[in-house]
N, C-alpha and C. Protein backbone atom coordinates (compact mmCIF):
# COMPACT_ATOMS: atom_id res chain seq x y z
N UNK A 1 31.43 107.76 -51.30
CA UNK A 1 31.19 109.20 -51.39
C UNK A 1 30.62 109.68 -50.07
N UNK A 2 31.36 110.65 -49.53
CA UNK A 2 30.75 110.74 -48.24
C UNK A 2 29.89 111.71 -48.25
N UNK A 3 29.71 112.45 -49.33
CA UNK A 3 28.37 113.27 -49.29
C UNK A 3 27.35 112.63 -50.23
N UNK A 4 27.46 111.41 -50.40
CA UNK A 4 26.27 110.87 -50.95
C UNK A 4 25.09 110.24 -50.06
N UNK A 5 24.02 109.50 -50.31
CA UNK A 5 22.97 108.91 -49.77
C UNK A 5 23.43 108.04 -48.82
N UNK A 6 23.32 108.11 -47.05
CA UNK A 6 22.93 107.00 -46.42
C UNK A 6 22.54 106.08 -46.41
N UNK A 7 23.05 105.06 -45.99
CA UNK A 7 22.23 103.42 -45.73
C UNK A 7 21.14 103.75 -44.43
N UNK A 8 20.31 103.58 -44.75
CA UNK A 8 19.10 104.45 -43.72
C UNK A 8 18.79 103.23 -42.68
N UNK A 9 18.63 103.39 -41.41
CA UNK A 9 18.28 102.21 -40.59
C UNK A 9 17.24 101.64 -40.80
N UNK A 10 16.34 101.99 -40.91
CA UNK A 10 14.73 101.19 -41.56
C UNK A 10 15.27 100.08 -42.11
N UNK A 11 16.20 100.25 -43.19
CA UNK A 11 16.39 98.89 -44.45
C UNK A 11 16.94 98.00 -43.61
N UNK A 12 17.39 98.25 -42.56
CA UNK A 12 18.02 97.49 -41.83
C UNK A 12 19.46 96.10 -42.06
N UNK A 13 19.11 95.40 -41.84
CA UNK A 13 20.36 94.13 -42.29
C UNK A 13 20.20 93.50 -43.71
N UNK A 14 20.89 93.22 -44.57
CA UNK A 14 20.92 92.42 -45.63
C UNK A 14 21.48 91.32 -45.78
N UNK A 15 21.85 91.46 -44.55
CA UNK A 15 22.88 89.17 -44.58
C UNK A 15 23.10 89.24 -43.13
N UNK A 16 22.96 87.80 -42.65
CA UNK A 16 23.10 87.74 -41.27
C UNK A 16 23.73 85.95 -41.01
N UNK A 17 24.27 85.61 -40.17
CA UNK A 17 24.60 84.07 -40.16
C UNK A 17 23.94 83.91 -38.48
N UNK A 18 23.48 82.30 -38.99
CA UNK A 18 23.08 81.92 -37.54
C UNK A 18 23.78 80.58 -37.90
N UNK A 19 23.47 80.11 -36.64
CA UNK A 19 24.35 78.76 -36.32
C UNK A 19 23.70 77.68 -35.79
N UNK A 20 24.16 76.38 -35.72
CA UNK A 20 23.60 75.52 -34.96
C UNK A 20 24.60 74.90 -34.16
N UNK A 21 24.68 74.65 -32.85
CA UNK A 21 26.37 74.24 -32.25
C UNK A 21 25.48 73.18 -31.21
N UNK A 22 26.47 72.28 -31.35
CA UNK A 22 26.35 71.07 -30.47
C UNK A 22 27.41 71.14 -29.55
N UNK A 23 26.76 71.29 -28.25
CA UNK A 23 28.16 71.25 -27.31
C UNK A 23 28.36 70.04 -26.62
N UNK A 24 29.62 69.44 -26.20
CA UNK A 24 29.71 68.25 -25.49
C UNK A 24 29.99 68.81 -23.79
N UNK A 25 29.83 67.97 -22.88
CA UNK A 25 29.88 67.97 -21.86
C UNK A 25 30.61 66.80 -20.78
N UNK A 26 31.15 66.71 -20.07
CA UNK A 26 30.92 65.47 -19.25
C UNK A 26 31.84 64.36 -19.60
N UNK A 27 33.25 64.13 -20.41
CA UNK A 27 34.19 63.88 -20.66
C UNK A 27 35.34 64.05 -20.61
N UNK A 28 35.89 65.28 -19.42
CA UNK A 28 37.07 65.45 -19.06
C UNK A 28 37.86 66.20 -19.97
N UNK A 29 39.08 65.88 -20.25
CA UNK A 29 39.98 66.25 -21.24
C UNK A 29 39.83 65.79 -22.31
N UNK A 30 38.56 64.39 -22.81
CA UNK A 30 38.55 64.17 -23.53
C UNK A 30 37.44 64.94 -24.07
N UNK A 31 36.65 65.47 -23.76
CA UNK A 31 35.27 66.08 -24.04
C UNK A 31 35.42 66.32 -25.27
N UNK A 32 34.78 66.45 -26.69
CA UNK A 32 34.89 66.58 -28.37
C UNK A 32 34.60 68.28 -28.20
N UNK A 33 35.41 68.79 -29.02
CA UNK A 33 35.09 70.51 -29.36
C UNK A 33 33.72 70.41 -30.13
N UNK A 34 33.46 71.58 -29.62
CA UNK A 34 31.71 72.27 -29.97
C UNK A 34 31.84 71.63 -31.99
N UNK A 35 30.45 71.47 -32.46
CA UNK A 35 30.47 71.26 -33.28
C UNK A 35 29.07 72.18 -34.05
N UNK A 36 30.10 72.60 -35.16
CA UNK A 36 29.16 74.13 -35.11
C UNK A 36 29.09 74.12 -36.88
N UNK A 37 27.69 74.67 -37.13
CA UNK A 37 27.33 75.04 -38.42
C UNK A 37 26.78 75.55 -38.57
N UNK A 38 27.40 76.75 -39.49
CA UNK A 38 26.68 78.01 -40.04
C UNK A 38 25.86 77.93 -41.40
N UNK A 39 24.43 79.04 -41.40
CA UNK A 39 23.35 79.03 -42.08
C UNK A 39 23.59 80.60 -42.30
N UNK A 40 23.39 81.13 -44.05
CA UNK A 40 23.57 82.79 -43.68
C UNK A 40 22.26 83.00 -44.66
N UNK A 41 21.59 84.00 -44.01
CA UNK A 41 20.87 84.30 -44.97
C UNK A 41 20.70 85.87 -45.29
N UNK A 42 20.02 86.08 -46.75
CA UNK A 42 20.59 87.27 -46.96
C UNK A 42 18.63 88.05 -47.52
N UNK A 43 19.09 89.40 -48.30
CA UNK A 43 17.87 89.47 -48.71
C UNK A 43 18.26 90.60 -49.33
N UNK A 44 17.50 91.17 -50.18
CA UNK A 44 17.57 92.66 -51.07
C UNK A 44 17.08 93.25 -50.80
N UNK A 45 17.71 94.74 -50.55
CA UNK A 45 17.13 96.10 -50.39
C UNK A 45 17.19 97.16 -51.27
N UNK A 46 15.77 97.34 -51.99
CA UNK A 46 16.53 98.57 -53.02
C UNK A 46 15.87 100.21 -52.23
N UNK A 47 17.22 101.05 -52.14
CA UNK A 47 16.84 101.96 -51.77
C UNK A 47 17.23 103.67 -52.49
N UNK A 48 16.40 104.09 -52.58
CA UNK A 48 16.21 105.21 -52.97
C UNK A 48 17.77 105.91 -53.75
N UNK A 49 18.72 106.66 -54.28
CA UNK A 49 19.91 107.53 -54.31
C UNK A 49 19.50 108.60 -53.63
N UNK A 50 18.15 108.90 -54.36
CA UNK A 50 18.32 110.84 -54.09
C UNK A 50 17.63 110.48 -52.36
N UNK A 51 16.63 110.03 -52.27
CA UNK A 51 16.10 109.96 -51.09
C UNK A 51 16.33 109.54 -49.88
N UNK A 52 17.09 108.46 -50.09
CA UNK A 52 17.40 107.62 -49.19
C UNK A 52 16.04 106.86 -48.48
N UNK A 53 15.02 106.77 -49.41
CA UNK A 53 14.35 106.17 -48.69
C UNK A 53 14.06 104.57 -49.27
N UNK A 54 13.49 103.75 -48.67
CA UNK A 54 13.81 102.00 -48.89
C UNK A 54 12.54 102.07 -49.94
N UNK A 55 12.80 101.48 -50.81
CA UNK A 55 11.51 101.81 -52.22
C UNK A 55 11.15 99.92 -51.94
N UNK A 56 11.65 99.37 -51.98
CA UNK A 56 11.41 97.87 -51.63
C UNK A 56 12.67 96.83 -51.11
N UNK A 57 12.27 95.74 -50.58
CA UNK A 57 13.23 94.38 -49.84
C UNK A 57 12.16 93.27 -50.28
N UNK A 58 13.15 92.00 -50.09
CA UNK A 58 12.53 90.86 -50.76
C UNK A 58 12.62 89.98 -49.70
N UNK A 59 12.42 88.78 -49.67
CA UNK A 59 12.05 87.93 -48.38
C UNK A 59 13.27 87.22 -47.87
N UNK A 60 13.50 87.19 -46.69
CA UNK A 60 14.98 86.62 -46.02
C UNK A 60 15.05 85.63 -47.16
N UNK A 61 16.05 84.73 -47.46
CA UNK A 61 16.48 83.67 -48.13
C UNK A 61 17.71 82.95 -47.17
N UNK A 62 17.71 81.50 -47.09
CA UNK A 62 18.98 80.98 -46.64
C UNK A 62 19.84 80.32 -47.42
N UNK A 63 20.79 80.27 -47.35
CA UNK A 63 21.66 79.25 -48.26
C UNK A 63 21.84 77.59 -48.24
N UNK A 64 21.33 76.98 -47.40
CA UNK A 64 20.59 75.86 -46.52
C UNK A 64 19.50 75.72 -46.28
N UNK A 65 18.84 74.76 -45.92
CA UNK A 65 17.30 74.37 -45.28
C UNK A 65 17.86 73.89 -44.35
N UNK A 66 18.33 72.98 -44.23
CA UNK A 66 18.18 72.21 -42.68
C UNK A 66 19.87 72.13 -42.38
N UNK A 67 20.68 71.86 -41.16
CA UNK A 67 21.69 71.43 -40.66
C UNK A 67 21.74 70.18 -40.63
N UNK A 68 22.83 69.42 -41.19
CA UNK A 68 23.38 67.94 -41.40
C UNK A 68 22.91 67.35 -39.40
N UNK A 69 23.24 66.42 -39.78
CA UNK A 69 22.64 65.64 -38.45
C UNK A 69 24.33 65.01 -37.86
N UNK A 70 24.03 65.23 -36.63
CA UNK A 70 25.53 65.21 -35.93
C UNK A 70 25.82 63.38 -35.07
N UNK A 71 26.88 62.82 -35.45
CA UNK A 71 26.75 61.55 -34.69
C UNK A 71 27.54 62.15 -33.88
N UNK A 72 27.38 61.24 -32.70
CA UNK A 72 28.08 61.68 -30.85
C UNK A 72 29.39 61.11 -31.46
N UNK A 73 30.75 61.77 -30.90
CA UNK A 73 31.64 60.84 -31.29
C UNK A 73 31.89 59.57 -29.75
N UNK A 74 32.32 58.39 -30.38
CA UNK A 74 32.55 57.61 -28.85
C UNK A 74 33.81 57.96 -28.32
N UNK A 75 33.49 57.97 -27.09
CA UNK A 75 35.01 58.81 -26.34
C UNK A 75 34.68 57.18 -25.26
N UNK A 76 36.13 56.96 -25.14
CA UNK A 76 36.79 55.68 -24.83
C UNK A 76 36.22 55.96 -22.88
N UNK A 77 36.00 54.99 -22.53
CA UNK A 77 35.41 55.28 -20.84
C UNK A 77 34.14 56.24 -20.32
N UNK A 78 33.62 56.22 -21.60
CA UNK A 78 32.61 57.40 -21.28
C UNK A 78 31.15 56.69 -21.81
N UNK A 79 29.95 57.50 -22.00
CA UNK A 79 28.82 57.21 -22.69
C UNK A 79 28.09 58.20 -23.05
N UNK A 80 27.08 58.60 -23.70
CA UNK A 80 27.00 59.79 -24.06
C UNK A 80 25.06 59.47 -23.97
N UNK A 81 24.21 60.48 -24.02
CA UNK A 81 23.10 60.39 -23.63
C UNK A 81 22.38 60.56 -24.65
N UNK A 82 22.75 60.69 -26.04
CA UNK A 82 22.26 60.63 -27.08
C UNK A 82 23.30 59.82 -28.41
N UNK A 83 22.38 59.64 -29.59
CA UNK A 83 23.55 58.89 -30.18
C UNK A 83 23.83 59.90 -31.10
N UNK A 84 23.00 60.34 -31.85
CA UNK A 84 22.74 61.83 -32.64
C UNK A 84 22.16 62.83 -32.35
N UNK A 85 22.17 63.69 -32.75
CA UNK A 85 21.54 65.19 -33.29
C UNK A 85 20.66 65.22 -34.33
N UNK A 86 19.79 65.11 -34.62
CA UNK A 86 19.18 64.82 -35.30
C UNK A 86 19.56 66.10 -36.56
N UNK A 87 19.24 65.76 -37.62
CA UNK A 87 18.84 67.34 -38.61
C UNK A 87 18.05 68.22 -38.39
N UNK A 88 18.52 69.48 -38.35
CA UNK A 88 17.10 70.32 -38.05
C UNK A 88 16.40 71.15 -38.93
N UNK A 89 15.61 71.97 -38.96
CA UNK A 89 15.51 72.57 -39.96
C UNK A 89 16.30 74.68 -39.57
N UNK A 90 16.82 75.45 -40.36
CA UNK A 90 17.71 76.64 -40.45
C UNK A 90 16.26 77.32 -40.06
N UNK A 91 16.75 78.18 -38.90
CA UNK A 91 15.66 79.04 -38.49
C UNK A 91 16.61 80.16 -38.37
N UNK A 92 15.75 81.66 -38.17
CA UNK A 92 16.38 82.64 -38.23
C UNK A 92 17.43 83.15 -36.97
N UNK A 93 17.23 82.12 -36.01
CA UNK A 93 17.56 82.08 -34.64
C UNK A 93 19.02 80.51 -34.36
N UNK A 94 19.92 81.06 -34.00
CA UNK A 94 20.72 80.10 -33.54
C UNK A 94 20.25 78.94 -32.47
N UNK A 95 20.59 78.01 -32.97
CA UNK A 95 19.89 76.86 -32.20
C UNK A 95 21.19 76.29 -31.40
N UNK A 96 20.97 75.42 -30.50
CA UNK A 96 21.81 74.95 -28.99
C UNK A 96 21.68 73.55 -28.28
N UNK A 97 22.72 72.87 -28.57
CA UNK A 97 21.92 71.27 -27.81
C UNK A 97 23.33 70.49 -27.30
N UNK A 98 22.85 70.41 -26.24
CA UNK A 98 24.05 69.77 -25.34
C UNK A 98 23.79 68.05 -25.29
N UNK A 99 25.53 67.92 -25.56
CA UNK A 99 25.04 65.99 -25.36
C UNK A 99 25.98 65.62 -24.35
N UNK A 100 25.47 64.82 -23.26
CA UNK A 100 26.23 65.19 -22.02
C UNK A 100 26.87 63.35 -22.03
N UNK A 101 28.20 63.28 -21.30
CA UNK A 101 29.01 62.27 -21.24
C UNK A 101 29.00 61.79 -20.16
N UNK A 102 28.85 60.34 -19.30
CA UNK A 102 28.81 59.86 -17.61
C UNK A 102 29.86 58.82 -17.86
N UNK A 103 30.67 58.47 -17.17
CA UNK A 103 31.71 57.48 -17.08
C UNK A 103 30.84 56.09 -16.80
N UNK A 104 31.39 55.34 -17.60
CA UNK A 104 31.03 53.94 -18.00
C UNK A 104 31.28 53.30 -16.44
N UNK A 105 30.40 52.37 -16.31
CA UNK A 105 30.49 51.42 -14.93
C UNK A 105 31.51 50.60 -15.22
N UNK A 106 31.36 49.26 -13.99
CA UNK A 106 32.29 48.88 -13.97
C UNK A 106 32.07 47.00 -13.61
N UNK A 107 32.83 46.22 -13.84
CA UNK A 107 32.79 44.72 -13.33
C UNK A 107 33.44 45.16 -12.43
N UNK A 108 32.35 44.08 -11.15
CA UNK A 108 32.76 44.30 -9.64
C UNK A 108 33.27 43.00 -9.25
N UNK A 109 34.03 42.38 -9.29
CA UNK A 109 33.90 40.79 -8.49
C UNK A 109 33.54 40.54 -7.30
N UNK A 110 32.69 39.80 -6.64
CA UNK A 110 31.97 39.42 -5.44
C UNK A 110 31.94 37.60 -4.81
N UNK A 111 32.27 37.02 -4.44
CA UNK A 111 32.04 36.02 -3.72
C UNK A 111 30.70 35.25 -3.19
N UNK A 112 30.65 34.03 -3.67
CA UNK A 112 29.04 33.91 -3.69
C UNK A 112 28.02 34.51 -2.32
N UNK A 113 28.62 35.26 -1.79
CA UNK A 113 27.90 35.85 -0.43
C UNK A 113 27.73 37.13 -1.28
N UNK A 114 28.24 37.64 -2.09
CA UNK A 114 27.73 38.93 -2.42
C UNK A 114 28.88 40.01 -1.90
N UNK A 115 29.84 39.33 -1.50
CA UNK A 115 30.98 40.31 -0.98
C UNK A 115 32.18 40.79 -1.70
N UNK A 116 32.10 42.17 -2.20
CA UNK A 116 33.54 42.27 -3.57
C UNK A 116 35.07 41.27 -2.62
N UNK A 117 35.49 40.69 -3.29
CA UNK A 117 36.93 39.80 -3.36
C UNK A 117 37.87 41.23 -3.70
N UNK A 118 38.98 41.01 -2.14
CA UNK A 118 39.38 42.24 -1.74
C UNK A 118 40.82 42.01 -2.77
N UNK A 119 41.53 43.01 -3.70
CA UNK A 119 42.55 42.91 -4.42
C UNK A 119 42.08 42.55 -6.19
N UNK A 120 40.54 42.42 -6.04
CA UNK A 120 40.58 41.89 -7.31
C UNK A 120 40.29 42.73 -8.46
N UNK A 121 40.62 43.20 -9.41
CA UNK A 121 40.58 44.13 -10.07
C UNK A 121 39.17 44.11 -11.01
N UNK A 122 38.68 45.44 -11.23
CA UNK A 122 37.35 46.42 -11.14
C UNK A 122 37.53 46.75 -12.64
N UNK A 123 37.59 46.17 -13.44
CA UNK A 123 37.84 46.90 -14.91
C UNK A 123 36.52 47.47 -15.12
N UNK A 124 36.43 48.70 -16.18
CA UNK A 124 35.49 49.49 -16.25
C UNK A 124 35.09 48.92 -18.07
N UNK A 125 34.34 49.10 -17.97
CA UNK A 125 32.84 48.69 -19.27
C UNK A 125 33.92 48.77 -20.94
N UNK A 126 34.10 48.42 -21.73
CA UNK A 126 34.78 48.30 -22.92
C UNK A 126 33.39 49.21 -23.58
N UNK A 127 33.54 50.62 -24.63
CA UNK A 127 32.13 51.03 -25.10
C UNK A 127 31.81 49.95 -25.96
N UNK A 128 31.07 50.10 -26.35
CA UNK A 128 30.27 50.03 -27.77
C UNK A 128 30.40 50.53 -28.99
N UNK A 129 31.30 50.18 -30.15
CA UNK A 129 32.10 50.86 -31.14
C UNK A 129 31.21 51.61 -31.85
N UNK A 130 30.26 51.14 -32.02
CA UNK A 130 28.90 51.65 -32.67
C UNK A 130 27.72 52.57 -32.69
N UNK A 131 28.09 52.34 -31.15
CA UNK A 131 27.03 53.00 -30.41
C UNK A 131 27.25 53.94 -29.05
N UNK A 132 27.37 55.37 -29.11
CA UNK A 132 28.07 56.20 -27.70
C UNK A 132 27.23 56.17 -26.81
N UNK A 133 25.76 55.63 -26.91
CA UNK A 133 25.18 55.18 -25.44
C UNK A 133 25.09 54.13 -24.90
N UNK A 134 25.97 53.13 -25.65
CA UNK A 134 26.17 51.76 -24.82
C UNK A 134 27.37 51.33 -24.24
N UNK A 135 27.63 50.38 -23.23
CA UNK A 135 28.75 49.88 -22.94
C UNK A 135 28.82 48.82 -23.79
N UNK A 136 30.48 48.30 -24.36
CA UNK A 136 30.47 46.74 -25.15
C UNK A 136 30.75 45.64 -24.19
N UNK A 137 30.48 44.15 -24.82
CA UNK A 137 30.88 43.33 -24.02
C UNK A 137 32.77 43.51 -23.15
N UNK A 138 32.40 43.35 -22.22
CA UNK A 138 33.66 43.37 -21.00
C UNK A 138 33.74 41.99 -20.99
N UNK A 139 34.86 41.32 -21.05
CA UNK A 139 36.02 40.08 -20.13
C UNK A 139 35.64 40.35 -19.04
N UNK A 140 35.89 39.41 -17.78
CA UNK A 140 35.51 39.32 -16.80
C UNK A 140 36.78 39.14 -16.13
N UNK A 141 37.55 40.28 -15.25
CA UNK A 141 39.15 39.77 -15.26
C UNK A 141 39.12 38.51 -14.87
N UNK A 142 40.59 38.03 -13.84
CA UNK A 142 40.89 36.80 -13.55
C UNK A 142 41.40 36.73 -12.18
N UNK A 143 40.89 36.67 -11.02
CA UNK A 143 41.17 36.30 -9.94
C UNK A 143 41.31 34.69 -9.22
N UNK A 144 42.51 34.87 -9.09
CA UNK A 144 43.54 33.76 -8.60
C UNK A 144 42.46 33.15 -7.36
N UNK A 145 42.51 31.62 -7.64
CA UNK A 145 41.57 30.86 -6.63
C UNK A 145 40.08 31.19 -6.57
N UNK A 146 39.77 31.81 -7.65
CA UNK A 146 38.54 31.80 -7.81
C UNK A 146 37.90 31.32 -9.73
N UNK A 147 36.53 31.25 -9.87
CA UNK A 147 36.09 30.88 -10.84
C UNK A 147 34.99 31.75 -11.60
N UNK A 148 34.90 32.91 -12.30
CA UNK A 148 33.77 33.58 -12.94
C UNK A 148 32.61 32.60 -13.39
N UNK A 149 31.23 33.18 -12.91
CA UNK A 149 30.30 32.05 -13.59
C UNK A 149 29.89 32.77 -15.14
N UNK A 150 30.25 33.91 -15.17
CA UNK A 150 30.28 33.79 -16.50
C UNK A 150 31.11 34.42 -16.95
N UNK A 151 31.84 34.03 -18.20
CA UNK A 151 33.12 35.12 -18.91
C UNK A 151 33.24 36.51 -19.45
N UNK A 152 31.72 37.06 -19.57
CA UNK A 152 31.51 38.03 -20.24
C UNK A 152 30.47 39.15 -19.85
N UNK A 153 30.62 40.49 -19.83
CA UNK A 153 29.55 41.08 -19.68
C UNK A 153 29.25 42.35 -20.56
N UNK A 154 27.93 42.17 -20.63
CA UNK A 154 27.16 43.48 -21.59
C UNK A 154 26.34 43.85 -21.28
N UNK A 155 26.48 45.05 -20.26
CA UNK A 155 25.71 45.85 -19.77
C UNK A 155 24.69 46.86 -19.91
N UNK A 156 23.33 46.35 -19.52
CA UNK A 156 22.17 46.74 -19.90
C UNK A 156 22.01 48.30 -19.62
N UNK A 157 22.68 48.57 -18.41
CA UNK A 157 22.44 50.42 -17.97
C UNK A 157 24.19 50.72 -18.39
N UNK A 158 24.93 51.16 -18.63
CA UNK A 158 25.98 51.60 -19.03
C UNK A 158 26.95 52.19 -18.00
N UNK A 159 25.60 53.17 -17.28
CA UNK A 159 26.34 53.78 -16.11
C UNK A 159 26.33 52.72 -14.37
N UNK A 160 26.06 51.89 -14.34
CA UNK A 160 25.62 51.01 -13.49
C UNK A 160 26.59 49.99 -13.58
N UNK A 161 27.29 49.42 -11.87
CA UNK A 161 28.32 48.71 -11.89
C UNK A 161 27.51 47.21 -12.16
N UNK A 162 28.37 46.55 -12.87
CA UNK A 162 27.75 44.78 -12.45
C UNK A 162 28.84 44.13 -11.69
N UNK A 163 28.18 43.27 -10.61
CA UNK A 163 28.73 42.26 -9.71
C UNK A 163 28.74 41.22 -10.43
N UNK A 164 29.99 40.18 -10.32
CA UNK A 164 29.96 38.91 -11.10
C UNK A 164 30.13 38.04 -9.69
N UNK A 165 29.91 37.25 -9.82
CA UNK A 165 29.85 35.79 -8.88
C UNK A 165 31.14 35.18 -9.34
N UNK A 166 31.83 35.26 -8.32
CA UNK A 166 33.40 34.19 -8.44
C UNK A 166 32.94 32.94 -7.34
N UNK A 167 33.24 31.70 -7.89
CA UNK A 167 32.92 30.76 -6.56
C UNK A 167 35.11 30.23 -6.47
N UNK A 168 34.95 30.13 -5.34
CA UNK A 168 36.60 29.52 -5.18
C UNK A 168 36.74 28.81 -5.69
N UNK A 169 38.05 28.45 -5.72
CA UNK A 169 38.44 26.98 -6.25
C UNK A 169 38.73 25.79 -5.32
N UNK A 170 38.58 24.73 -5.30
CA UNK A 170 37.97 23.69 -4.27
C UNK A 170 38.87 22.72 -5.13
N UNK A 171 40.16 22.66 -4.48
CA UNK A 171 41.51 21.63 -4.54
C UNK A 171 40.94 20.33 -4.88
N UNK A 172 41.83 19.99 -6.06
CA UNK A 172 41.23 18.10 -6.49
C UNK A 172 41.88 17.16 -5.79
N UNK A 173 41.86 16.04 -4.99
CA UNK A 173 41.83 14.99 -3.90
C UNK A 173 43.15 14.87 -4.92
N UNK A 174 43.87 14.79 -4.30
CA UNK A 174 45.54 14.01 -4.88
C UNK A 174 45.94 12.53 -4.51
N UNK A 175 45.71 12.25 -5.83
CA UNK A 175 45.96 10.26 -5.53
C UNK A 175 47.29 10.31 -5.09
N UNK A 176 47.99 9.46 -3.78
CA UNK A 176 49.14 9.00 -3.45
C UNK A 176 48.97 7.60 -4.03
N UNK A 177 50.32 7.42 -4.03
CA UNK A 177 51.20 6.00 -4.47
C UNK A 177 51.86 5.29 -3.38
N UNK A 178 51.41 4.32 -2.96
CA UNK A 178 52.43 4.22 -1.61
C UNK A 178 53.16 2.46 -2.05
N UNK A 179 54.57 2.74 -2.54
CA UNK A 179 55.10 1.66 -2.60
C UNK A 179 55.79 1.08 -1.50
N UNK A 180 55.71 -0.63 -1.44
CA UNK A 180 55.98 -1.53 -0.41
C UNK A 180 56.78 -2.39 -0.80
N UNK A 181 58.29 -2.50 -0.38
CA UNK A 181 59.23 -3.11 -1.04
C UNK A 181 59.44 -4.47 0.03
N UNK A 182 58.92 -5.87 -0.39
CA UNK A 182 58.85 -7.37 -0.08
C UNK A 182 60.33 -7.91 -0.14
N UNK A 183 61.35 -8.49 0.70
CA UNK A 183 62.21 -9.08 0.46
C UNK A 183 61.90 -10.31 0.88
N UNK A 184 62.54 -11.42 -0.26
CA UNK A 184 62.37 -12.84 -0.01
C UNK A 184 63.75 -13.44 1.13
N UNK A 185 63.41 -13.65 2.29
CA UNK A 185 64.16 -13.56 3.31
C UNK A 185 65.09 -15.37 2.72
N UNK A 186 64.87 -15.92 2.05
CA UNK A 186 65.55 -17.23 1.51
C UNK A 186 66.23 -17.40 0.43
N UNK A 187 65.41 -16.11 -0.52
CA UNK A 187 66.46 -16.14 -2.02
C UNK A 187 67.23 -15.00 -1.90
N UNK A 188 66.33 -13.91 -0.95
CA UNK A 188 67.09 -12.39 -1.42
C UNK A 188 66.54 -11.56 -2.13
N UNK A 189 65.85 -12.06 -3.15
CA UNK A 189 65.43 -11.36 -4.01
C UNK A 189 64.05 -10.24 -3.66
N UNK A 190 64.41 -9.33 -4.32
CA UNK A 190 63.20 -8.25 -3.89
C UNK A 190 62.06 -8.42 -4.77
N UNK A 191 60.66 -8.31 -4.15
CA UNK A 191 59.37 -8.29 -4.72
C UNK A 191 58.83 -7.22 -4.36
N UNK A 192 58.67 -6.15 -5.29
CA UNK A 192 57.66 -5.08 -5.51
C UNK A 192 55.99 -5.52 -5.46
N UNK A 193 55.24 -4.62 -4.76
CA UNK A 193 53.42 -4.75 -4.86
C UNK A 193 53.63 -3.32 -4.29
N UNK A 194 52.70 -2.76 -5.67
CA UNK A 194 52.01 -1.76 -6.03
C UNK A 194 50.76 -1.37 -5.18
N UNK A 195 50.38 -0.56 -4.38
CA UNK A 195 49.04 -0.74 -3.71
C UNK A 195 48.55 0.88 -4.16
């Protein structure tokens, strides 16, 4: 009715939504889309017909208490600086929390002098299926004429390269055979000795 009673500004809002959004960062093309959840809360206004004036309102209410708690997802070559989001509790105000992503280090191969072995391949950290702020155990590749002292690595800083120690390989002494063929200069006959 357009010549009836105004919604008067005083009474102001009766439902409103806020949010809680987790943004990712720091993962490229793989980076995870914002992860977002809405809280609405509402409240009653009774106001006047003839007057238009607000006779009473009742206390915000939400439809929620708290926002579910967010796990990081693991993004393959990456690490993430938190593992969750914790739950929070629905405030009247949109809340904001960034979980930021650094590319996983790497196995370096080095030569017992400490010098990377030039051609040898640098594989980067395997994650942690479990866990988006850890790296998982890495294989240690395989460089030709050399020997890893150890097969495996699980890296304590995530973002931090590890050097492995290759020692060469050091050729095994090759037994020769040296046969000496004896002829009996009176019968003819040949005598073999083995030395």
């Amino acid at each position: 009715d357009p010549d009836g009673p105004k919604w008067p500004a005083e009474a102001g809002e009766v439902s409103k939504d806020v949010t809680s959004t987790v943004h990712y960062v720091g993962a490229g093309d793989q980076t995870p889309a914002d992860n977002v959840q809405t809280a609405t809360w509402t409240r009653t206004v009774t106001v006047d017909a003839v007057t238009g004036e607000v006779v009473s309102s009742t206390d915000w209410t939400s439809d929620k208490e708290t926002y579910d708690a967010v796990t990081t997802p693991v993004i393959n070559g990456y690490y993430a600086d938190t593992a969750e989001v914790a739950a929070q509790t629905v405030t009247q105000e949109n809340i904001e929390t960034t979980v930021v992503y650094k590319e996983l280090g790497k196995i370096v191969p080095v030569d017992p002098n400490g010098n990377e072995i030039p051609g040898a391949e640098t594989p980067t950290y395997n994650n942690d299926p479990s866990d988006p702020t850890k790296g998982g155990i890495t294989d240690v590749p395989e460089v030709p004429g050399y020997v890893p002292q150890v097969p495996s690595v699980t890296p304590e800083n995530p973002g931090e390269d590890t050097p492995v120690v290759y020692v060469p390989v050091t050729p095994e002494a090759q037994t020769q055979t040296a046969t000496i063929t004896y002829v009996d200069s009176t019968t003819g006959e040949t005598i073999q000795v083995d030395t």
